[in-house]
PDB file of N, CA and C in Angstrom:
ATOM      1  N   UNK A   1       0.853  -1.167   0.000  1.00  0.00           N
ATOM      2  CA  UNK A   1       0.000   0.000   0.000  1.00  0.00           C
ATOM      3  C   UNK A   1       0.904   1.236   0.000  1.00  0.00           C
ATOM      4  N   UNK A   2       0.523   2.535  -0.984  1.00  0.00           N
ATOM      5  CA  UNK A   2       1.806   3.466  -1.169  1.00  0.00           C
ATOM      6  C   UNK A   2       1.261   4.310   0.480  1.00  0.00           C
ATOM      7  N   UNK A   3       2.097   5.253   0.456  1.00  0.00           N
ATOM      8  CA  UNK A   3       2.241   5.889   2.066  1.00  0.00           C
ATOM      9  C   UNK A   3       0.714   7.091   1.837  1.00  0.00           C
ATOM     10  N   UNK A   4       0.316   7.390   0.556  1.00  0.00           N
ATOM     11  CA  UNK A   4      -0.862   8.090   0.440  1.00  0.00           C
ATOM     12  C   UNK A   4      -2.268   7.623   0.611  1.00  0.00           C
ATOM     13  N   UNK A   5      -1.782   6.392   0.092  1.00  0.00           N
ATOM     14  CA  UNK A   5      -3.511   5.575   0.199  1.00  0.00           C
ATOM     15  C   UNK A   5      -3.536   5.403   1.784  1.00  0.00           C
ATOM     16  N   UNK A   6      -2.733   4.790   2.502  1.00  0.00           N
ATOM     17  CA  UNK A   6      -2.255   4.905   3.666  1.00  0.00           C
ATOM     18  C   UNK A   6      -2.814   5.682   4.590  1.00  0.00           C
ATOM     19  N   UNK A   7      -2.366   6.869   4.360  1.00  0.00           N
ATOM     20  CA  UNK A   7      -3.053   8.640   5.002  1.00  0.00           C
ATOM     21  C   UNK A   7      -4.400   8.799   4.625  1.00  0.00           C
ATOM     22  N   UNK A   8      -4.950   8.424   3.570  1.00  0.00           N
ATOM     23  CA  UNK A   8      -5.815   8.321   3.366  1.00  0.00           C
ATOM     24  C   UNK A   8      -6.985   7.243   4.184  1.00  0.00           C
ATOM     25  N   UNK A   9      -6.629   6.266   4.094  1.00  0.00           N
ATOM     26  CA  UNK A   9      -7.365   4.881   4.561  1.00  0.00           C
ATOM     27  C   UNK A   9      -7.724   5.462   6.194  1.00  0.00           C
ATOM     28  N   UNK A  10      -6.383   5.589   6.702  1.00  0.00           N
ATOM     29  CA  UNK A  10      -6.651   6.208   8.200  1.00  0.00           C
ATOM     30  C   UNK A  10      -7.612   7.484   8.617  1.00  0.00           C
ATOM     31  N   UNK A  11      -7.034   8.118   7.820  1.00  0.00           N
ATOM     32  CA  UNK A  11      -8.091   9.046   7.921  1.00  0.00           C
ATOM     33  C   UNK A  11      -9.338   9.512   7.659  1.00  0.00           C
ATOM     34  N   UNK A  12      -9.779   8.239   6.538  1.00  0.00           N
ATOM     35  CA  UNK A  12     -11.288   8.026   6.989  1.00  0.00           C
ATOM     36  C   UNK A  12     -11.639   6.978   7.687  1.00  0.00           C
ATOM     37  N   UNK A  13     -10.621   6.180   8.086  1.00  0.00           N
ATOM     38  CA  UNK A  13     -11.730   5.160   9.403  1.00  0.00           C
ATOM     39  C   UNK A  13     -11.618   6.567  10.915  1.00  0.00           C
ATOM     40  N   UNK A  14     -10.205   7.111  10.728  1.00  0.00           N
ATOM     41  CA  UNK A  14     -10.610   8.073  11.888  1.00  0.00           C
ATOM     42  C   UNK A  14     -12.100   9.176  11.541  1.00  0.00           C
ATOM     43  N   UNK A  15     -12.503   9.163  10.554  1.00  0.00           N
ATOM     44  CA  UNK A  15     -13.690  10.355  10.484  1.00  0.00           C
ATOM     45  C   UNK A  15     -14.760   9.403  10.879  1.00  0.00           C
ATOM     46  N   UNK A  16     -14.928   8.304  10.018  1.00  0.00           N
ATOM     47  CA  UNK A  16     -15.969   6.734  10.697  1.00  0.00           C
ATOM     48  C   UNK A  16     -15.816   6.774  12.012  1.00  0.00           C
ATOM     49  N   UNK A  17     -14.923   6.588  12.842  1.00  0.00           N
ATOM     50  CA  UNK A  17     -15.212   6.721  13.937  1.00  0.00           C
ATOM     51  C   UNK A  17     -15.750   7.912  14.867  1.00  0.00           C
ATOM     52  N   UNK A  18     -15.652   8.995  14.700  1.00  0.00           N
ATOM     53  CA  UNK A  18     -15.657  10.261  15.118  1.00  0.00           C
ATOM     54  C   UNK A  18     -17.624  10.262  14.901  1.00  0.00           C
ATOM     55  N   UNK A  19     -17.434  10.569  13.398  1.00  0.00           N
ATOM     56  CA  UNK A  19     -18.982  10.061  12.964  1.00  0.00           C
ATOM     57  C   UNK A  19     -20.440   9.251  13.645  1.00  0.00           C
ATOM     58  N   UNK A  20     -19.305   7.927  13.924  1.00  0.00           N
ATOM     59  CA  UNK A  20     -20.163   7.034  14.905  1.00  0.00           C
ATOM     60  C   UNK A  20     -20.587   7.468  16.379  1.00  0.00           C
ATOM     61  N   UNK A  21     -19.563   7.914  16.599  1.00  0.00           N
ATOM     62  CA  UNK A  21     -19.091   8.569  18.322  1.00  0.00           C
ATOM     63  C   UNK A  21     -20.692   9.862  18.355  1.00  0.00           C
ATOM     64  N   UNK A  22     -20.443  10.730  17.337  1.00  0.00           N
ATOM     65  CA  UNK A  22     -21.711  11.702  17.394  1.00  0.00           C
ATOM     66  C   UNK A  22     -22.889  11.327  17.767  1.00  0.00           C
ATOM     67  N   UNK A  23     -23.001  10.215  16.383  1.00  0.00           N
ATOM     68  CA  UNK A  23     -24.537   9.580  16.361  1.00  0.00           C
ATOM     69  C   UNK A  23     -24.697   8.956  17.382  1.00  0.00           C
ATOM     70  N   UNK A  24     -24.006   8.299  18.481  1.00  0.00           N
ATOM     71  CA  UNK A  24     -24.426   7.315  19.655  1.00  0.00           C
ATOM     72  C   UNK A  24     -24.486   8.446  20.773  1.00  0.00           C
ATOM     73  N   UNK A  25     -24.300   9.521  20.584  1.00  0.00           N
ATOM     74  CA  UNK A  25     -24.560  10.742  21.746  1.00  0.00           C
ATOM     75  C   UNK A  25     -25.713  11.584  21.383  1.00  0.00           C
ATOM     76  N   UNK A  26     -26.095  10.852  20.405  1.00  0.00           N
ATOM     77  CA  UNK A  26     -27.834  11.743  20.229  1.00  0.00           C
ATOM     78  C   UNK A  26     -28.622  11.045  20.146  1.00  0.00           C
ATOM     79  N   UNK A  27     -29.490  11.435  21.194  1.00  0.00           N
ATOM     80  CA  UNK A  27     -30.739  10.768  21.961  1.00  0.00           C
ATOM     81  C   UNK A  27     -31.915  10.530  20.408  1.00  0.00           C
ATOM     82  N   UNK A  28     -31.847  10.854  19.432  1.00  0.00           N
ATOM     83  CA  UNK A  28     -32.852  10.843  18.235  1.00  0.00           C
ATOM     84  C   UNK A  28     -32.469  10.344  17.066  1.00  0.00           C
ATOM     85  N   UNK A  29     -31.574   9.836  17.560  1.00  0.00           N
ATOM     86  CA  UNK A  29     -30.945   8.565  16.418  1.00  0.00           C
ATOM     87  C   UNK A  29     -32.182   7.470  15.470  1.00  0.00           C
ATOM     88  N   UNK A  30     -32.811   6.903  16.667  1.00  0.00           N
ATOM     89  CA  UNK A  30     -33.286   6.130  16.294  1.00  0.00           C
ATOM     90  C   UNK A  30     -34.740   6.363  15.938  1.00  0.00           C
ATOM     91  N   UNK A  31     -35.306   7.610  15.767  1.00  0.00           N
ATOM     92  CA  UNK A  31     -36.596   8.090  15.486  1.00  0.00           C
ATOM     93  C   UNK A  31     -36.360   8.783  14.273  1.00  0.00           C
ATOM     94  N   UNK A  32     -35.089   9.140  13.872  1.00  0.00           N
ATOM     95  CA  UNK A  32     -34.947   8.841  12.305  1.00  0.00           C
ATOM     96  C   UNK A  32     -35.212   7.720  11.297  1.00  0.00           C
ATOM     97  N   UNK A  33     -34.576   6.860  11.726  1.00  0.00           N
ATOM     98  CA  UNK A  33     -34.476   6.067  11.358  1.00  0.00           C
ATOM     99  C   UNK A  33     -35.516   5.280  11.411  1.00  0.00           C
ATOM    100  N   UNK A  34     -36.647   5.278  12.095  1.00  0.00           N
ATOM    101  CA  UNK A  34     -37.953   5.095  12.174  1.00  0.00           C
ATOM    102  C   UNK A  34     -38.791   5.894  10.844  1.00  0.00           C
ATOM    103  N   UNK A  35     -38.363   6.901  11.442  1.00  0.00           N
ATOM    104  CA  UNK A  35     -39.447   7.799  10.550  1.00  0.00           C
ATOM    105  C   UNK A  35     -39.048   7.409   9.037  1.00  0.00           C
ATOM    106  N   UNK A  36     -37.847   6.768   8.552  1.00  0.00           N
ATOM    107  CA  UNK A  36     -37.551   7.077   7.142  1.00  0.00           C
ATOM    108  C   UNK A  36     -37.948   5.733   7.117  1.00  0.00           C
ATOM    109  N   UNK A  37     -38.005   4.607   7.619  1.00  0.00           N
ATOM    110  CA  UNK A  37     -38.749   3.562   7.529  1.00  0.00           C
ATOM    111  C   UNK A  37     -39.850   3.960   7.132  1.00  0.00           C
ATOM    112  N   UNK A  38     -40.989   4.301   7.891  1.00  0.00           N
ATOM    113  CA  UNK A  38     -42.317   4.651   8.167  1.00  0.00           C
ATOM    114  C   UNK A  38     -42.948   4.971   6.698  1.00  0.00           C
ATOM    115  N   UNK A  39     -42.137   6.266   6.372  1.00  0.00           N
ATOM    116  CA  UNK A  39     -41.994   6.533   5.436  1.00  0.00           C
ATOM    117  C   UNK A  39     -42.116   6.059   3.800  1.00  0.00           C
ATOM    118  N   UNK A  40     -41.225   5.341   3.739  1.00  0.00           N
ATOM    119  CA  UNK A  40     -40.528   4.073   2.508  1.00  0.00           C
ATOM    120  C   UNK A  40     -41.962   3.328   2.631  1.00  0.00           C
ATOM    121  N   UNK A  41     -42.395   2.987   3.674  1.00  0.00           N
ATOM    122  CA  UNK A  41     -43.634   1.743   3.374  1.00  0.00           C
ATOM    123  C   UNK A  41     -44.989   2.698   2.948  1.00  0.00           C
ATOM    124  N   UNK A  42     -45.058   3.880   3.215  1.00  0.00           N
ATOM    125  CA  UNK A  42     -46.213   4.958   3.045  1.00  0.00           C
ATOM    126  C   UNK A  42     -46.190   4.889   1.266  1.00  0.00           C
ATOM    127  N   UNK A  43     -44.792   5.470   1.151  1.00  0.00           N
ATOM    128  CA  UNK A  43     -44.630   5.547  -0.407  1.00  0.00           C
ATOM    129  C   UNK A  43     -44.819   4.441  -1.068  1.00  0.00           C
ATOM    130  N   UNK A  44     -44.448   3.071  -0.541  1.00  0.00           N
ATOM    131  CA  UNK A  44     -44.422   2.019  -1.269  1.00  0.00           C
ATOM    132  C   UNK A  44     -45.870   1.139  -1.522  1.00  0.00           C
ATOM    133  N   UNK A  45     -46.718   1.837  -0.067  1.00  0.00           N
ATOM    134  CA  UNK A  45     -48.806   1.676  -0.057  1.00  0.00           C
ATOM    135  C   UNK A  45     -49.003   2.437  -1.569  1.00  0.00           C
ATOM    136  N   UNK A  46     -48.375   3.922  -1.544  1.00  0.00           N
ATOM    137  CA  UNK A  46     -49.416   4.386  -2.415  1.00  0.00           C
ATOM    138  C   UNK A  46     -49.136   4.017  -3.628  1.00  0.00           C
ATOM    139  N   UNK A  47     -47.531   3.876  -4.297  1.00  0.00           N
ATOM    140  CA  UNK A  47     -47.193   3.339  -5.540  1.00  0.00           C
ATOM    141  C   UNK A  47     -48.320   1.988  -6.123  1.00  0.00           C
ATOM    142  N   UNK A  48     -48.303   1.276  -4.946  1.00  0.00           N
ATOM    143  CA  UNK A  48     -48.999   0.150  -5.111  1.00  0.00           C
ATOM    144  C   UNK A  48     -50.606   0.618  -5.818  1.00  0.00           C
ATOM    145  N   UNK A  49     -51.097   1.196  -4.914  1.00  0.00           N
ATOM    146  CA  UNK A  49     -52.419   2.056  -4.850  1.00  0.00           C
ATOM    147  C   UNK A  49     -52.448   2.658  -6.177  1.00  0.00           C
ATOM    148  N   UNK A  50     -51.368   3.285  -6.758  1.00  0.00           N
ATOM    149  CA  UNK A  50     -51.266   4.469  -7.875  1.00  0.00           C
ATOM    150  C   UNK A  50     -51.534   3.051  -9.254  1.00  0.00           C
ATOM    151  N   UNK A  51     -50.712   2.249  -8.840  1.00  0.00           N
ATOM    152  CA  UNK A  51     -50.123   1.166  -9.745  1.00  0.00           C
ATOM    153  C   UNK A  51     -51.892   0.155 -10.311  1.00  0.00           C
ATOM    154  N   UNK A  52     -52.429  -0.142  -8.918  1.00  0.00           N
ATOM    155  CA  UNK A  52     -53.744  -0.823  -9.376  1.00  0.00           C
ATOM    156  C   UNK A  52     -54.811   0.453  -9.861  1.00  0.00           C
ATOM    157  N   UNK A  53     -54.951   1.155  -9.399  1.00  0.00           N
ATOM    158  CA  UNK A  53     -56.341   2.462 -10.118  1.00  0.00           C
ATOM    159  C   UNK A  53     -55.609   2.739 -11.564  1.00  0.00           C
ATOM    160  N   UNK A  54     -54.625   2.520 -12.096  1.00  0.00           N
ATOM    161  CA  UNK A  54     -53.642   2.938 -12.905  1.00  0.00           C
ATOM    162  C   UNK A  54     -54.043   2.303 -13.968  1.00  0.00           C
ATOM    163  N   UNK A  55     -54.171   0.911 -13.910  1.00  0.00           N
ATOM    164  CA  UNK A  55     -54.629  -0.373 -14.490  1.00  0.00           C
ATOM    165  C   UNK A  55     -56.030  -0.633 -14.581  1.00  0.00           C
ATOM    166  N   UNK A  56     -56.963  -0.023 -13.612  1.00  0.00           N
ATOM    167  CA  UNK A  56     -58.195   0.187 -13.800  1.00  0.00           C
ATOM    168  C   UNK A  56     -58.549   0.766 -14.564  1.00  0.00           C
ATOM    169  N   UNK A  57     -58.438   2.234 -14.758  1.00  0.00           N
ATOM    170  CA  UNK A  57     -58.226   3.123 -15.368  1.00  0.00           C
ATOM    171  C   UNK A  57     -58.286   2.811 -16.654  1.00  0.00           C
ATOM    172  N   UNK A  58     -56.843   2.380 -17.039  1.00  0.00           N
ATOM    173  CA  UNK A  58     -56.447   2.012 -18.563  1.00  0.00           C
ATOM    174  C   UNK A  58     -57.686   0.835 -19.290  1.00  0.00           C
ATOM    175  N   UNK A  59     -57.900  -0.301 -18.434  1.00  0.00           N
ATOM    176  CA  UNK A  59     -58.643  -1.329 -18.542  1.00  0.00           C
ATOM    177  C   UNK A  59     -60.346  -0.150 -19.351  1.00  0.00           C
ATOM    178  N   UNK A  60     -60.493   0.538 -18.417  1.00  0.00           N
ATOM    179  CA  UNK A  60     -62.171   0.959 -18.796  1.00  0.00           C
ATOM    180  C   UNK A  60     -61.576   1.680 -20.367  1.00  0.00           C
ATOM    181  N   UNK A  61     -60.835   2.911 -20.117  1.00  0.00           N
ATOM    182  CA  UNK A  61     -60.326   3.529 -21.179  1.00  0.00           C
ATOM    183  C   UNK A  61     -60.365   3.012 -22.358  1.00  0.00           C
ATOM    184  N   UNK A  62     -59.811   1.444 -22.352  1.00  0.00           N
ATOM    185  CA  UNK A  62     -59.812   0.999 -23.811  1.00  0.00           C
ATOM    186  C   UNK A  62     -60.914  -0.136 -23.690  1.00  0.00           C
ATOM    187  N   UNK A  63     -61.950  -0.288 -22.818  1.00  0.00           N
ATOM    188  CA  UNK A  63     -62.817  -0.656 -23.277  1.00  0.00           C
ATOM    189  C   UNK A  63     -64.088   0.378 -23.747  1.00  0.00           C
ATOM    190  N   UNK A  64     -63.744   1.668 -23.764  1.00  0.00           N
ATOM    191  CA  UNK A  64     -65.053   2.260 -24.192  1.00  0.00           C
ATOM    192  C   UNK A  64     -64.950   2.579 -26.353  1.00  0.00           C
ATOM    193  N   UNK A  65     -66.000   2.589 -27.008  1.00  0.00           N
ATOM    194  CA  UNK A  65     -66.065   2.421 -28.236  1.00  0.00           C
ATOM    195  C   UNK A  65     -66.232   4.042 -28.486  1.00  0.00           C
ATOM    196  N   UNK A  66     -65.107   4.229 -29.463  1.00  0.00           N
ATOM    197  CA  UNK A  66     -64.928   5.536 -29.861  1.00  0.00           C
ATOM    198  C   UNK A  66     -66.126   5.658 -31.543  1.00  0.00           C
ATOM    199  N   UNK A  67     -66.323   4.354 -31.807  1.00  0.00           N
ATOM    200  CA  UNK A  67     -66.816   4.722 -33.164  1.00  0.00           C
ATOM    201  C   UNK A  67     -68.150   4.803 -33.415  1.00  0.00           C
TER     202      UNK A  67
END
């Protein structure tokens, strides 16, 4: 390993650690991380939701007779 990658390597596991050290001293860590959960499944109800009326939709659309 040259002596730069080196300085390098260290000095981001030292920022990883420093990093980590923050996040375990704040009491709201984990209500992030909730909430962006929470979240992801909200978006992923309505896609679903968007996805079947979507298909309904299309289904009537081309069954009605234009001629």
């Amino acid at each position: 390993m040259s002596r730069i990658a080196l300085i390098v390597f260290v000095a981001c596991g030292e920022r990883v650690r420093r990093c980590r050290e923050i996040a375990r001293q704040r009491p709201d860590g984990g209500y992030t991380t909730e909430t962006v959960v929470v979240v992801a499944i909200l978006v992923a109800i309505a896609v679903a939701v968007g996805a079947v009326l979507m298909s309904k939709l299309l289904a009537k659309a081309n069954s009605l007779d234009l001629r």
